[in-house]
N, C-alpha and C. Protein backbone atom coordinates (compact mmCIF):
# COMPACT_ATOMS: atom_id res chain seq x y z
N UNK A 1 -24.41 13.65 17.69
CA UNK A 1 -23.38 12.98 16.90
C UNK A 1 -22.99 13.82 15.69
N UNK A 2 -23.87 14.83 14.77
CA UNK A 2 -23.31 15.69 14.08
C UNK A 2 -22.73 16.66 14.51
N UNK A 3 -22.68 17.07 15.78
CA UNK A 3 -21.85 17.99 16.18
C UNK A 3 -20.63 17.44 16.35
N UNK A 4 -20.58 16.29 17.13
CA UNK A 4 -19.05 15.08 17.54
C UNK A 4 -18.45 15.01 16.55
N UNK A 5 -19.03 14.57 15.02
CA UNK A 5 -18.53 13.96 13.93
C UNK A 5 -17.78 14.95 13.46
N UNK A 6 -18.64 16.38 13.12
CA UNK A 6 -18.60 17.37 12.81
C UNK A 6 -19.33 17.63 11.16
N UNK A 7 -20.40 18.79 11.40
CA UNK A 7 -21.64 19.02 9.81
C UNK A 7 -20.28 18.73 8.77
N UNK A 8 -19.69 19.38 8.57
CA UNK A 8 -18.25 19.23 7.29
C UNK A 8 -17.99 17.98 7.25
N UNK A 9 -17.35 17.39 8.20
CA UNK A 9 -17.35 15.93 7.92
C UNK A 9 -18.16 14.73 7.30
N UNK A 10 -19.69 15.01 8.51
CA UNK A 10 -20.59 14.07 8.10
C UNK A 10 -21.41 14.78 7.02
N UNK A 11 -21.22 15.43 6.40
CA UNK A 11 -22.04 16.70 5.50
C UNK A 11 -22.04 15.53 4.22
N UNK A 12 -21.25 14.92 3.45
CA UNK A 12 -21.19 13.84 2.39
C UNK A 12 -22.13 13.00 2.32
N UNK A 13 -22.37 12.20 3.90
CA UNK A 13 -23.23 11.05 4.08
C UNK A 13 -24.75 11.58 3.93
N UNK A 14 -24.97 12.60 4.73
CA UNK A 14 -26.33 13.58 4.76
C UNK A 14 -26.58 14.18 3.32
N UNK A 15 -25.68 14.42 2.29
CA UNK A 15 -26.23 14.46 1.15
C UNK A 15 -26.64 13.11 0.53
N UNK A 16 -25.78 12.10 1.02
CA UNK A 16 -26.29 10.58 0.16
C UNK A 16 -27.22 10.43 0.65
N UNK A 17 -27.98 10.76 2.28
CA UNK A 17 -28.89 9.79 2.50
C UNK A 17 -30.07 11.10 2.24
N UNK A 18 -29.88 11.66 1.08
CA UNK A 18 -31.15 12.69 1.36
C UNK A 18 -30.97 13.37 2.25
N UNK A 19 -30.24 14.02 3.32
CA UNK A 19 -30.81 14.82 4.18
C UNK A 19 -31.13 14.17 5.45
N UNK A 20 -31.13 12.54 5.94
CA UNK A 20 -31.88 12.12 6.65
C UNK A 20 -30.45 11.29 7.52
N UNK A 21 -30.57 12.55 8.54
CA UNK A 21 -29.54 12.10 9.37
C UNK A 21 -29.06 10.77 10.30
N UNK A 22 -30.47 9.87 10.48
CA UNK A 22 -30.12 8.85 10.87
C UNK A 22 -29.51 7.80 9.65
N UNK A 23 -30.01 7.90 8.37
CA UNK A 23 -29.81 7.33 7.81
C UNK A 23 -28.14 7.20 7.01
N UNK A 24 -27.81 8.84 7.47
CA UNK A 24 -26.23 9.51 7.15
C UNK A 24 -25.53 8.46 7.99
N UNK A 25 -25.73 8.38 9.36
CA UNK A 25 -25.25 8.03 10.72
C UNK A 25 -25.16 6.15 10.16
N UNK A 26 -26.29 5.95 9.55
CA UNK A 26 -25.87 4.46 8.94
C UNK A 26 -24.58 4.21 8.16
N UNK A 27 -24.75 5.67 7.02
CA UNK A 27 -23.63 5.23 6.18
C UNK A 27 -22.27 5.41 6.50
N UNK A 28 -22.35 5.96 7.72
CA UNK A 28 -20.85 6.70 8.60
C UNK A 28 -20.36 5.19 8.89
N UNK A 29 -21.27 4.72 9.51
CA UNK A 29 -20.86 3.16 10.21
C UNK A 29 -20.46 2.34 9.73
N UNK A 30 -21.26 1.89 7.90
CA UNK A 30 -20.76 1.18 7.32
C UNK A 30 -19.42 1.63 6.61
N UNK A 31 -19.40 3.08 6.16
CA UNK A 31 -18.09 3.44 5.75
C UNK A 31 -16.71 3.02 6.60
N UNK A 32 -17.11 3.21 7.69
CA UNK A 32 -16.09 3.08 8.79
C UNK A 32 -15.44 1.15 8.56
N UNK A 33 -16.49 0.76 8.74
CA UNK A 33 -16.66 -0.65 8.22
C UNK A 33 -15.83 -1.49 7.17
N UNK A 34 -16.41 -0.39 5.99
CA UNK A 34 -15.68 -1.03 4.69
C UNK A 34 -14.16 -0.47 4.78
N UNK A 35 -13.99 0.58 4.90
CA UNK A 35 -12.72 1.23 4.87
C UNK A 35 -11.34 -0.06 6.05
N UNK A 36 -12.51 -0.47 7.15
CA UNK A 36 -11.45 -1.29 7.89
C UNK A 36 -11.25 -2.90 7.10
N UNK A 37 -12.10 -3.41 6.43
CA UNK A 37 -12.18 -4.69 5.05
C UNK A 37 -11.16 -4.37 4.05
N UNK A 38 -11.40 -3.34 3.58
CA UNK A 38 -10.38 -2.75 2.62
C UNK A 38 -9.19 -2.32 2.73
N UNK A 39 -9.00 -1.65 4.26
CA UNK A 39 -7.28 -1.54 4.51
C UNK A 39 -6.91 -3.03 4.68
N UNK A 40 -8.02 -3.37 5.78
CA UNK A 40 -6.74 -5.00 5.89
C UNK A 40 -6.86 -6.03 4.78
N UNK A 41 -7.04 -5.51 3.60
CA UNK A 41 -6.64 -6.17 2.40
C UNK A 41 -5.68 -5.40 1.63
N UNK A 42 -5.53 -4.29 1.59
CA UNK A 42 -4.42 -3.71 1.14
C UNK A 42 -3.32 -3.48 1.90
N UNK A 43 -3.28 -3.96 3.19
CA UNK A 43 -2.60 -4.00 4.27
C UNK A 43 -1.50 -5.25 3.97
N UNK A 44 -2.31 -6.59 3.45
CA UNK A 44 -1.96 -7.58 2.91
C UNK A 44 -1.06 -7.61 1.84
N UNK A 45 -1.84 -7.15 0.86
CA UNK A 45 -0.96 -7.22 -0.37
C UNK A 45 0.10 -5.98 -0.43
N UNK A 46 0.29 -4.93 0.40
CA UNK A 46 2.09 -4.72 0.72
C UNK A 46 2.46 -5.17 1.09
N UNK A 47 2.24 -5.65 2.33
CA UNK A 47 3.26 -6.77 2.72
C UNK A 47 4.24 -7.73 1.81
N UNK A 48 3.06 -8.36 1.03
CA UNK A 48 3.77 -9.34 0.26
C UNK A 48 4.62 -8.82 -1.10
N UNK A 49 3.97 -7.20 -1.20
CA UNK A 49 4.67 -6.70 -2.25
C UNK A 49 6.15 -6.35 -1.69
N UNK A 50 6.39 -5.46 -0.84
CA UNK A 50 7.40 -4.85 -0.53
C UNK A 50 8.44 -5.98 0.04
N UNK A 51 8.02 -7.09 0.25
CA UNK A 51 8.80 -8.97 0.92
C UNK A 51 9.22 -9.04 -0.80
N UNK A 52 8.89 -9.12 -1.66
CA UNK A 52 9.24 -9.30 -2.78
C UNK A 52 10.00 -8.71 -3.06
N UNK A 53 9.81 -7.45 -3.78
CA UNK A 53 10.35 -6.24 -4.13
C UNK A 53 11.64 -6.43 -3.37
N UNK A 54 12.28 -6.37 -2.06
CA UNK A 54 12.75 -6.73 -0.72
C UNK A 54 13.82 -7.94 -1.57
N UNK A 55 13.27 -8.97 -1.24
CA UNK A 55 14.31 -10.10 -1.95
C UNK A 55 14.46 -9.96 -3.49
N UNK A 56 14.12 -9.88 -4.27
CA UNK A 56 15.15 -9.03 -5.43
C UNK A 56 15.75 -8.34 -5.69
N UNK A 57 15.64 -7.31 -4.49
CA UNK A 57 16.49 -6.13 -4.51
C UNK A 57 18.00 -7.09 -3.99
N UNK A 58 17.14 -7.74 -3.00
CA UNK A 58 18.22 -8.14 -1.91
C UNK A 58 19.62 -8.95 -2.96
N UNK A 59 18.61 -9.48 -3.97
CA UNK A 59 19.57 -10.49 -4.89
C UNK A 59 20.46 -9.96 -5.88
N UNK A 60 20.00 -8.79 -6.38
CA UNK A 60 20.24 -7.70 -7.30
C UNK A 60 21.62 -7.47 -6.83
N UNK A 61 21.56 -6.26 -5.38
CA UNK A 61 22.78 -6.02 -4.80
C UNK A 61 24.06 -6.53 -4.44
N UNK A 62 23.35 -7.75 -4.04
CA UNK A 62 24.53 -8.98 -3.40
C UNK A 62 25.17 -9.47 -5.13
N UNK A 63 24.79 -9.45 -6.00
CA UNK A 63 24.96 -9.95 -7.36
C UNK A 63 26.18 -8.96 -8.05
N UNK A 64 25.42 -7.06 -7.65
CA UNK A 64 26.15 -6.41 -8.20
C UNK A 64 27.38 -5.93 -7.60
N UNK A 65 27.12 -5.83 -6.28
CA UNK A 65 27.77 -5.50 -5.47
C UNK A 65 28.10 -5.86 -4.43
N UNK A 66 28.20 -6.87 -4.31
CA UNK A 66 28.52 -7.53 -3.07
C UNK A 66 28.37 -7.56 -1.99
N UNK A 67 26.88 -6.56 -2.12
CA UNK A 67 26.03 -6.41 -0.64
C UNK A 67 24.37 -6.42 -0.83
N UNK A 68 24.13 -7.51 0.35
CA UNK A 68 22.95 -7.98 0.28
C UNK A 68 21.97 -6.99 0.95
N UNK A 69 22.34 -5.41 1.41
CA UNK A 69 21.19 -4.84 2.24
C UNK A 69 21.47 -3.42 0.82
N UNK A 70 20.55 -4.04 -0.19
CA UNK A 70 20.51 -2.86 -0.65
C UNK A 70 19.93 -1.95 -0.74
N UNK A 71 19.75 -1.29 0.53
CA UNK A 71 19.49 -0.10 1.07
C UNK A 71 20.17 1.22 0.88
N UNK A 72 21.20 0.20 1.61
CA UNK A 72 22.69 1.43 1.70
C UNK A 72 23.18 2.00 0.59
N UNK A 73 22.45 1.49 -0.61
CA UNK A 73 22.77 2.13 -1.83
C UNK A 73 24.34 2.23 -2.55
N UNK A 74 25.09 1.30 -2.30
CA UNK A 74 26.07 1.02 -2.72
C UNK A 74 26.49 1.37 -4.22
N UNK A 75 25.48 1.25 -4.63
CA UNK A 75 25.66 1.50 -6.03
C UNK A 75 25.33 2.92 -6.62
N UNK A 76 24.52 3.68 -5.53
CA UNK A 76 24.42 5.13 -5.83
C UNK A 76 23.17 4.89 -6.58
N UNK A 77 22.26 4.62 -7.07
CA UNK A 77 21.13 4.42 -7.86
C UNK A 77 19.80 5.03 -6.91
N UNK A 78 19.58 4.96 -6.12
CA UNK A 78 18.07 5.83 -5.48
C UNK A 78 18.56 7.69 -5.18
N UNK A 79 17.45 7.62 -5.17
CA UNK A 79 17.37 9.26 -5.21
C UNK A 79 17.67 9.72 -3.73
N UNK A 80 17.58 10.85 -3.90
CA UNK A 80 17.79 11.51 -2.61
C UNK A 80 16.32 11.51 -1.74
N UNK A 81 15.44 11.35 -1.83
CA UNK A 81 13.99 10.93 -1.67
C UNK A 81 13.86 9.91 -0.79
N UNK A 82 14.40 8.77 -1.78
CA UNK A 82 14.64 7.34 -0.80
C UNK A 82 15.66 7.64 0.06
N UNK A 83 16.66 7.95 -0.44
CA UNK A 83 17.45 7.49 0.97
C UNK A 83 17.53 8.26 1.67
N UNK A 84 16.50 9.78 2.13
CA UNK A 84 16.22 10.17 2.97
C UNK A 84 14.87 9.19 3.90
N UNK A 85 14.31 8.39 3.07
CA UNK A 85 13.07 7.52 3.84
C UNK A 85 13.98 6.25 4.34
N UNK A 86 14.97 6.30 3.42
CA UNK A 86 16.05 5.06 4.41
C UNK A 86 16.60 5.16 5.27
N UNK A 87 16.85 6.08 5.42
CA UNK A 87 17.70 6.81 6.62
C UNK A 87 16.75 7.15 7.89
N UNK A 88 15.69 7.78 7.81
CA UNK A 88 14.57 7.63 9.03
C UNK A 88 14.04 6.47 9.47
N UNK A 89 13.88 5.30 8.45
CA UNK A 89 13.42 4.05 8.82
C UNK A 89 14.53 3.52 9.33
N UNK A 90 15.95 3.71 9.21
CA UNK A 90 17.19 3.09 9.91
C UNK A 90 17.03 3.14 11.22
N UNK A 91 16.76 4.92 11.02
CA UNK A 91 16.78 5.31 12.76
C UNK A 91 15.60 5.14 13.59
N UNK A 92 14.72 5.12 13.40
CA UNK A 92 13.33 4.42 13.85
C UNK A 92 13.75 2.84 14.46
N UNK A 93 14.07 1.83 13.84
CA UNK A 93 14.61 0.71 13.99
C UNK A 93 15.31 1.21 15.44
N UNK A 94 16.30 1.51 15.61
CA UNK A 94 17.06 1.48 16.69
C UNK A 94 16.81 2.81 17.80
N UNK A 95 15.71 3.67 17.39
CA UNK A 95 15.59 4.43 18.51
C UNK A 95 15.71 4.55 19.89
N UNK A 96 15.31 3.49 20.28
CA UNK A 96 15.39 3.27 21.67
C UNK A 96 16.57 2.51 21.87
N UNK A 97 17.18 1.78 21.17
CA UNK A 97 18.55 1.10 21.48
C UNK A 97 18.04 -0.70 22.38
N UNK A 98 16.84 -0.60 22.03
CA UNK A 98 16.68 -2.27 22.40
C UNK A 98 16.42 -3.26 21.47
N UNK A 99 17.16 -2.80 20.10
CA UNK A 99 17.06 -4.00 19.07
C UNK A 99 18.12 -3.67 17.92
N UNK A 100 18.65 -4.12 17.27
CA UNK A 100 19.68 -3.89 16.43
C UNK A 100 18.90 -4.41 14.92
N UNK A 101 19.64 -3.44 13.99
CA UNK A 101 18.86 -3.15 13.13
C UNK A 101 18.92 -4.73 11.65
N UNK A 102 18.14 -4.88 11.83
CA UNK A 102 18.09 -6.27 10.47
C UNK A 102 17.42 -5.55 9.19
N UNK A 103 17.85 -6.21 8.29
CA UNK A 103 16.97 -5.40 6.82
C UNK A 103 15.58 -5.75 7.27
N UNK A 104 14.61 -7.06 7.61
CA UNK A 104 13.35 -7.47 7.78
C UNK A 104 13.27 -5.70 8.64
N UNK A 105 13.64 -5.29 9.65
CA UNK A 105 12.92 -4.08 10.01
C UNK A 105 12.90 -2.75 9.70
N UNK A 106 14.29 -2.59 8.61
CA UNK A 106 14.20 -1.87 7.95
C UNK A 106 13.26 -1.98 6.66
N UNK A 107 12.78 -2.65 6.13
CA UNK A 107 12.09 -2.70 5.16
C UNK A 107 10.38 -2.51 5.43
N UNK A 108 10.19 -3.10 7.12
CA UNK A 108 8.79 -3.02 7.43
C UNK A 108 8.43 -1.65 7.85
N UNK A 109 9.66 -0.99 7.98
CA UNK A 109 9.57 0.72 8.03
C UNK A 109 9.20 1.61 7.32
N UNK A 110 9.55 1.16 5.92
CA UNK A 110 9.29 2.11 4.97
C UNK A 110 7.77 1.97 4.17
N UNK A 111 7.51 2.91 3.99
CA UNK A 111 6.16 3.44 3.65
C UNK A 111 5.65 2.62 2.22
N UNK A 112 4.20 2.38 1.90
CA UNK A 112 3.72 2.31 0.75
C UNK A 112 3.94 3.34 -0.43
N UNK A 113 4.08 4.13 -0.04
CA UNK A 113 4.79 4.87 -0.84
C UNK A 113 6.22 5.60 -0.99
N UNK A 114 6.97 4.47 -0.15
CA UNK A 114 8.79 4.41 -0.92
C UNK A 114 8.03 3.21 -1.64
N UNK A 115 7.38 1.83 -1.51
CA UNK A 115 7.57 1.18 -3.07
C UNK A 115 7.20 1.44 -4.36
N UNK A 116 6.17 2.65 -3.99
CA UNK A 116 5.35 3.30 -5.30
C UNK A 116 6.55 4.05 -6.33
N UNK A 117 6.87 4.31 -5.53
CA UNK A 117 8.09 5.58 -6.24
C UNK A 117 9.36 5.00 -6.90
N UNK A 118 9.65 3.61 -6.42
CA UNK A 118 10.95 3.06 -6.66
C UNK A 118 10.22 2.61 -7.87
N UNK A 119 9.42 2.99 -8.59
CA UNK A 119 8.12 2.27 -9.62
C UNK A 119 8.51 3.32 -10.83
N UNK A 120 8.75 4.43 -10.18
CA UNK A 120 8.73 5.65 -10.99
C UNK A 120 9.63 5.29 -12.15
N UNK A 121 9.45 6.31 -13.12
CA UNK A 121 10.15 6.74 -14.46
C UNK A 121 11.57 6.66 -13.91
N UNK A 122 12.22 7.69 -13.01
CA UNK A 122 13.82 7.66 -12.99
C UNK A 122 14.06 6.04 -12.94
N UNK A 123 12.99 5.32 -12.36
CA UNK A 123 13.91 4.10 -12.12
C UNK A 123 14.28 2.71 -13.13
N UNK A 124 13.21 3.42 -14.19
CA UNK A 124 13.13 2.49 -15.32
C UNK A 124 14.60 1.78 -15.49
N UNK A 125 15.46 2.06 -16.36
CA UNK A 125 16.86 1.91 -16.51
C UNK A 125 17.90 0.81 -15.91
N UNK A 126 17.45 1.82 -14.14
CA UNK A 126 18.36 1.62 -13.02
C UNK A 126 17.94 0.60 -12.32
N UNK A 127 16.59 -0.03 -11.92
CA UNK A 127 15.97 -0.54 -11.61
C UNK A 127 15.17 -1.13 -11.92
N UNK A 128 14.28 -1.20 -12.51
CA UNK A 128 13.16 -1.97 -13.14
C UNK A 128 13.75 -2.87 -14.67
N UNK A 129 14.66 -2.06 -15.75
CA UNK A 129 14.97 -2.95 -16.40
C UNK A 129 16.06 -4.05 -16.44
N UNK A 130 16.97 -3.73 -15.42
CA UNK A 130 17.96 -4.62 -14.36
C UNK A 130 17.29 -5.55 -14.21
N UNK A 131 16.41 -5.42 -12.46
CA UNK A 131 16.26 -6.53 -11.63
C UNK A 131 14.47 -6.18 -11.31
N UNK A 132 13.86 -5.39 -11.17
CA UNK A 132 12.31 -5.08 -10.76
C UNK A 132 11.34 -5.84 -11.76
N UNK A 133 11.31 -6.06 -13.18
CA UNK A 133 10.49 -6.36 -13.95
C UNK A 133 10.04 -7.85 -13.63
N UNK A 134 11.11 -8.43 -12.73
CA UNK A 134 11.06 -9.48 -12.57
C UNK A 134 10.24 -10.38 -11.56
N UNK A 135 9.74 -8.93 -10.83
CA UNK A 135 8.85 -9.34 -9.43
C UNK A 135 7.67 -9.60 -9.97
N UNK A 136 7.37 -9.04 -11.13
CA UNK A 136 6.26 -8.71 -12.27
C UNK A 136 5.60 -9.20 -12.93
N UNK A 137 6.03 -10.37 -13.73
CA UNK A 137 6.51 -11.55 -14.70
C UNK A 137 5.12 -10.64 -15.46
N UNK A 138 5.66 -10.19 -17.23
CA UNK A 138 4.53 -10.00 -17.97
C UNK A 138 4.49 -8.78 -17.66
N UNK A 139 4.30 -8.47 -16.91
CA UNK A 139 3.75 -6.81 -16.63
C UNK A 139 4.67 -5.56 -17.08
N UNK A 140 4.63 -4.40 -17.32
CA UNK A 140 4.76 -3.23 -17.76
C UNK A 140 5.08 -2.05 -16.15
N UNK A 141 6.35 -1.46 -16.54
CA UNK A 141 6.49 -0.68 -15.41
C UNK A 141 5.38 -0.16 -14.90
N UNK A 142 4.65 0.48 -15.96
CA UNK A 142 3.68 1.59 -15.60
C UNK A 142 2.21 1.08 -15.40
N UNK A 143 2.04 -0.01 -15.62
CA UNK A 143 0.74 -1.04 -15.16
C UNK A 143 1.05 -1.52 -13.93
N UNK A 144 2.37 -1.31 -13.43
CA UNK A 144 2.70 -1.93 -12.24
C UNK A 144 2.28 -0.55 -11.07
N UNK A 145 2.87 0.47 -11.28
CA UNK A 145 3.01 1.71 -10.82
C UNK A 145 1.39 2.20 -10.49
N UNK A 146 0.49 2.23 -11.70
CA UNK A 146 -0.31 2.71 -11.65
C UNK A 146 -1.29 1.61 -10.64
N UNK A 147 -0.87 0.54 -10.57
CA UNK A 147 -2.02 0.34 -10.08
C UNK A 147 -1.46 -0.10 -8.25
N UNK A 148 -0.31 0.17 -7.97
CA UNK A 148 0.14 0.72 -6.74
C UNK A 148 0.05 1.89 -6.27
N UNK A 149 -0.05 3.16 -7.07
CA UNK A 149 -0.73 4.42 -6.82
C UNK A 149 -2.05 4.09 -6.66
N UNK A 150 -2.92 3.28 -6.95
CA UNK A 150 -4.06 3.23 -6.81
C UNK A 150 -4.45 3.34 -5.45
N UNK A 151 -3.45 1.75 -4.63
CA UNK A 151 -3.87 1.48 -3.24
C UNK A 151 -2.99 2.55 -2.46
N UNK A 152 -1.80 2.71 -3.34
CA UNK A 152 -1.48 3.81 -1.96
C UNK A 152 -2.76 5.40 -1.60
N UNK A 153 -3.07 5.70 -2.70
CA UNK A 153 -4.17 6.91 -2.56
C UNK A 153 -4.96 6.76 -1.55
N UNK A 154 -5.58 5.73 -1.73
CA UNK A 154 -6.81 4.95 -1.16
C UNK A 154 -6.09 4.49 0.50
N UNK A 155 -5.24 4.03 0.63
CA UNK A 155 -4.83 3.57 1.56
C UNK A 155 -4.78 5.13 2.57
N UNK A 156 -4.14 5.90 2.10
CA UNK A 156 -3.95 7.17 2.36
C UNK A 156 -5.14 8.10 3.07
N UNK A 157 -6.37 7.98 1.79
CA UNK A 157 -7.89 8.44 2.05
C UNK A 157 -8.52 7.96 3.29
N UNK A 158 -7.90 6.88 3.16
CA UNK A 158 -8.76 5.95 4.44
C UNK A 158 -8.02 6.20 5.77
N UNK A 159 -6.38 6.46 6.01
CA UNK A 159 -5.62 6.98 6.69
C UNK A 159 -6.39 8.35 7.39
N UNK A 160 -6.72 8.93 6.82
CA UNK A 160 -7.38 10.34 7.29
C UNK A 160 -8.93 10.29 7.51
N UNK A 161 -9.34 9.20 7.15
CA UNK A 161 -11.11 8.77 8.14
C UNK A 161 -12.10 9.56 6.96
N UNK A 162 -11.43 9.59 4.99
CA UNK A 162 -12.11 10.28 4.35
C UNK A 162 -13.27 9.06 3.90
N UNK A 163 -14.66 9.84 3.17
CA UNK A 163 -15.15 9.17 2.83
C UNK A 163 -14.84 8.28 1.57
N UNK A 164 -15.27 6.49 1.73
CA UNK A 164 -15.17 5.51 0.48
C UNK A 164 -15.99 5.14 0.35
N UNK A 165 -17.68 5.12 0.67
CA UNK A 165 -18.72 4.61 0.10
C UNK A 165 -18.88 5.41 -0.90
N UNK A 166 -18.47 6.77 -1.56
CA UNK A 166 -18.09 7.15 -2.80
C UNK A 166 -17.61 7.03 -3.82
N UNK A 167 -16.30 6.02 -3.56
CA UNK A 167 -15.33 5.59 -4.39
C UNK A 167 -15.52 4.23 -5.12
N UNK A 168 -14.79 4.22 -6.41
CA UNK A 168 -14.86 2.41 -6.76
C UNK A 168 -14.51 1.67 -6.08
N UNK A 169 -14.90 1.29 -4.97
CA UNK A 169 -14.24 0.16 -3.95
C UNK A 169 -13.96 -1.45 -4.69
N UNK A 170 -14.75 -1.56 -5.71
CA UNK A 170 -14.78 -3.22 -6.11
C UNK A 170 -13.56 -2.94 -7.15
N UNK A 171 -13.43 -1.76 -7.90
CA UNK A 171 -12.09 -1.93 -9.00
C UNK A 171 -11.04 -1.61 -8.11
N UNK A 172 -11.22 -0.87 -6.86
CA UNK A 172 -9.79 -0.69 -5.73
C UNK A 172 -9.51 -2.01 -5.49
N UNK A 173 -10.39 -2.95 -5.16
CA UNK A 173 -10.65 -4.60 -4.81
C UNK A 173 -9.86 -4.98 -5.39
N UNK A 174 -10.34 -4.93 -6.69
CA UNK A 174 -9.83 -5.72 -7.85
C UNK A 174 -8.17 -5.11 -8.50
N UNK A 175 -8.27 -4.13 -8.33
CA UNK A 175 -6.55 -3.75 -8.31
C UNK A 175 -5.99 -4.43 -7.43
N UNK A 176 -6.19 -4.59 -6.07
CA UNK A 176 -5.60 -5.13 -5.33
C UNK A 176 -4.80 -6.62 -5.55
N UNK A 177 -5.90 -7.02 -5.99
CA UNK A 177 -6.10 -8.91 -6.18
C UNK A 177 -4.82 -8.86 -7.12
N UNK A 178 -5.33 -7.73 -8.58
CA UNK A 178 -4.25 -8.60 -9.52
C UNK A 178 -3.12 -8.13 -9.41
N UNK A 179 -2.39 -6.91 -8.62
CA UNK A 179 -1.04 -7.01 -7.93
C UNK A 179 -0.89 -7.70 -7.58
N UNK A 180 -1.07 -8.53 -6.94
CA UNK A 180 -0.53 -9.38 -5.48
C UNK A 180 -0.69 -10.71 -6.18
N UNK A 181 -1.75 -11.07 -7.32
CA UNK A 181 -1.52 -11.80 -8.31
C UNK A 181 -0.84 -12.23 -9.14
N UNK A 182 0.19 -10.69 -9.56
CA UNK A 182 1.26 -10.79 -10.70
C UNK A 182 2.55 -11.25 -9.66
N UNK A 183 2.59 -10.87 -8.64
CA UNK A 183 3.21 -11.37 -7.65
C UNK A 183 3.77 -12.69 -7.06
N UNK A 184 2.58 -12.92 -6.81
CA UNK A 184 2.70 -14.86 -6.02
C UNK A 184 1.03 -14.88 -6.34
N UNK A 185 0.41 -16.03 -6.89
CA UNK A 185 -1.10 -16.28 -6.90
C UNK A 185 -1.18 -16.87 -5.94
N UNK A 186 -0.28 -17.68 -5.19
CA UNK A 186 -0.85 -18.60 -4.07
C UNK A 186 -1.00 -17.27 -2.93
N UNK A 187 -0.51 -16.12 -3.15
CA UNK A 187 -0.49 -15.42 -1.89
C UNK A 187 -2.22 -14.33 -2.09
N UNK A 188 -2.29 -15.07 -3.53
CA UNK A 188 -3.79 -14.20 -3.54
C UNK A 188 -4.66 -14.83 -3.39
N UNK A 189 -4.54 -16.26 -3.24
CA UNK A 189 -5.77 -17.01 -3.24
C UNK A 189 -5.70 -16.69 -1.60
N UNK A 190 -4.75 -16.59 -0.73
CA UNK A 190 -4.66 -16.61 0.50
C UNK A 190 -5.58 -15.31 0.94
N UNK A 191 -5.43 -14.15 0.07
CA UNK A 191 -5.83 -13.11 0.77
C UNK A 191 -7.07 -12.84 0.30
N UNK A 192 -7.61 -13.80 -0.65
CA UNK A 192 -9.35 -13.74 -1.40
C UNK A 192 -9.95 -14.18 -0.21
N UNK A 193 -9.50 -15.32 0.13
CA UNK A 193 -10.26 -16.39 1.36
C UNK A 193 -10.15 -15.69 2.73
N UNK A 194 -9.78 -14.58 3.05
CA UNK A 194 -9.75 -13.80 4.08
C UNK A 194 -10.38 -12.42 3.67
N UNK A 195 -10.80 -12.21 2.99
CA UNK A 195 -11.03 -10.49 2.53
C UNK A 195 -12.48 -10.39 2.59
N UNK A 196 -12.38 -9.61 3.55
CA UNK A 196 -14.25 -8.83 4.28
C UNK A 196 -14.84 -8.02 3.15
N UNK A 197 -13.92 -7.68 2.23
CA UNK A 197 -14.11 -6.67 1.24
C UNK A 197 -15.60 -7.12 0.39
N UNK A 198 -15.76 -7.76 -0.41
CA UNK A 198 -16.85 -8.29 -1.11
C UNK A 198 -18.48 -8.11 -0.19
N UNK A 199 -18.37 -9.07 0.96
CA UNK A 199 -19.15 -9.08 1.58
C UNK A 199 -19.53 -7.76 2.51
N UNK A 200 -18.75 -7.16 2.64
CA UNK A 200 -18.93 -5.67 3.18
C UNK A 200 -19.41 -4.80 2.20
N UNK A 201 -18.70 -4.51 0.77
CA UNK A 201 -19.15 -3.87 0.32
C UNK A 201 -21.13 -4.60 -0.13
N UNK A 202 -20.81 -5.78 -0.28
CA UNK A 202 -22.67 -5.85 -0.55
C UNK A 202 -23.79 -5.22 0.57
N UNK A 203 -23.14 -5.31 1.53
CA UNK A 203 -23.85 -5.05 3.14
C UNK A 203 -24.34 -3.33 3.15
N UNK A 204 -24.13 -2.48 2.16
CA UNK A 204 -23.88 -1.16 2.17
C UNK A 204 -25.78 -0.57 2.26
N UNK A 205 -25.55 -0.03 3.33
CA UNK A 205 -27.15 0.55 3.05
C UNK A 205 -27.81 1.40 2.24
């Protein structure tokens, strides 16, 4: 199995466990473990972020401009960044030509990190002091940002099978919660009462 895994790979766990490869081979398992608790809780709270984010935008546009898919950028306000990620998630949607394109699938297209970025500094102004602050209630662009860079990193790390029994998993936790908190609370009490996270991370050998 250290050859399968590969020494570089599992080389992290074999330093945590001392040297003692069965015991590495434990922490591979549980890593594997927590990392799957922890995506499908951050799995969660985009959802409900980018559904948000999503209908304010949606209200914003139709308000300013008289169009409710503000994607299409009517108003010229996203970068060339986004609406190159808008434009691939358009065409993704209809690739095969057996579904016609609705905003709900354009929006489930785009990445955790197109909402991170629409977070950014350029958008202060254009976006966030408009219509975004509002998804927020209380919160600060950059308390918002930062702690969506958090899960996207992490989301990312775990994307590529890196090690997280290294990492702060309980303040990644806990970032999680109070996004999705500043958000909708009923949608966090929803995703406390489902989240393997706690109990996984205690389980750690």
């Amino acid at each position: 199995m250290r050859q399968r895994i590969s020494p570089e790979r599992l080389g992290p766990y074999v330093a945590a466990s001392g040297g003692d490869i069965s015991e590495a081979l434990n922490l591979y398992v549980w890593n594997a473990e927590m990392t799957a608790a922890l995506a499908t809780t951050i799995g969660h709270v985009e959802i409900v972020l980018r559904n948000a984010v999503h209908e304010n935008l949606k209200a914003w546009s139709t308000r300013c401009f008289a169009e409710p898919r503000w994607y299409l950028d009517v108003g010229h306000v996203l970068q060339s960044r986004a609406t190159d990620d808008v434009r691939i998630a358009r065409r993704r949607v209809v690739r095969d030509g057996s579904r016609a394109e609705t905003a709900g699938l354009v929006v489930a297209e785009l990445s955790l990190g197109f909402w991170r970025y629409l977070l950014a500094n350029h958008y202060d102004r254009t976006l966030w002091r408009t219509t975004l602050h509002e998804v927020f209630p209380g919160r600060s662009r950059r308390v918002v940002r930062d702690a969506v860079e958090v899960l996207h990193l992490s989301r990312n790390r775990m994307a590529h099978h890196e090690p997280m029994f290294n990492r702060p998993i309980a303040d990644i936790h806990a970032t999680a919660m109070e996004l999705v908190g500043w958000i909708c609370p009923v949608s966090r009490a929803w995703i406390e009462r489902h989240c393997r996270t706690a109990e996984t991370l205690r389980a750690k050998p």
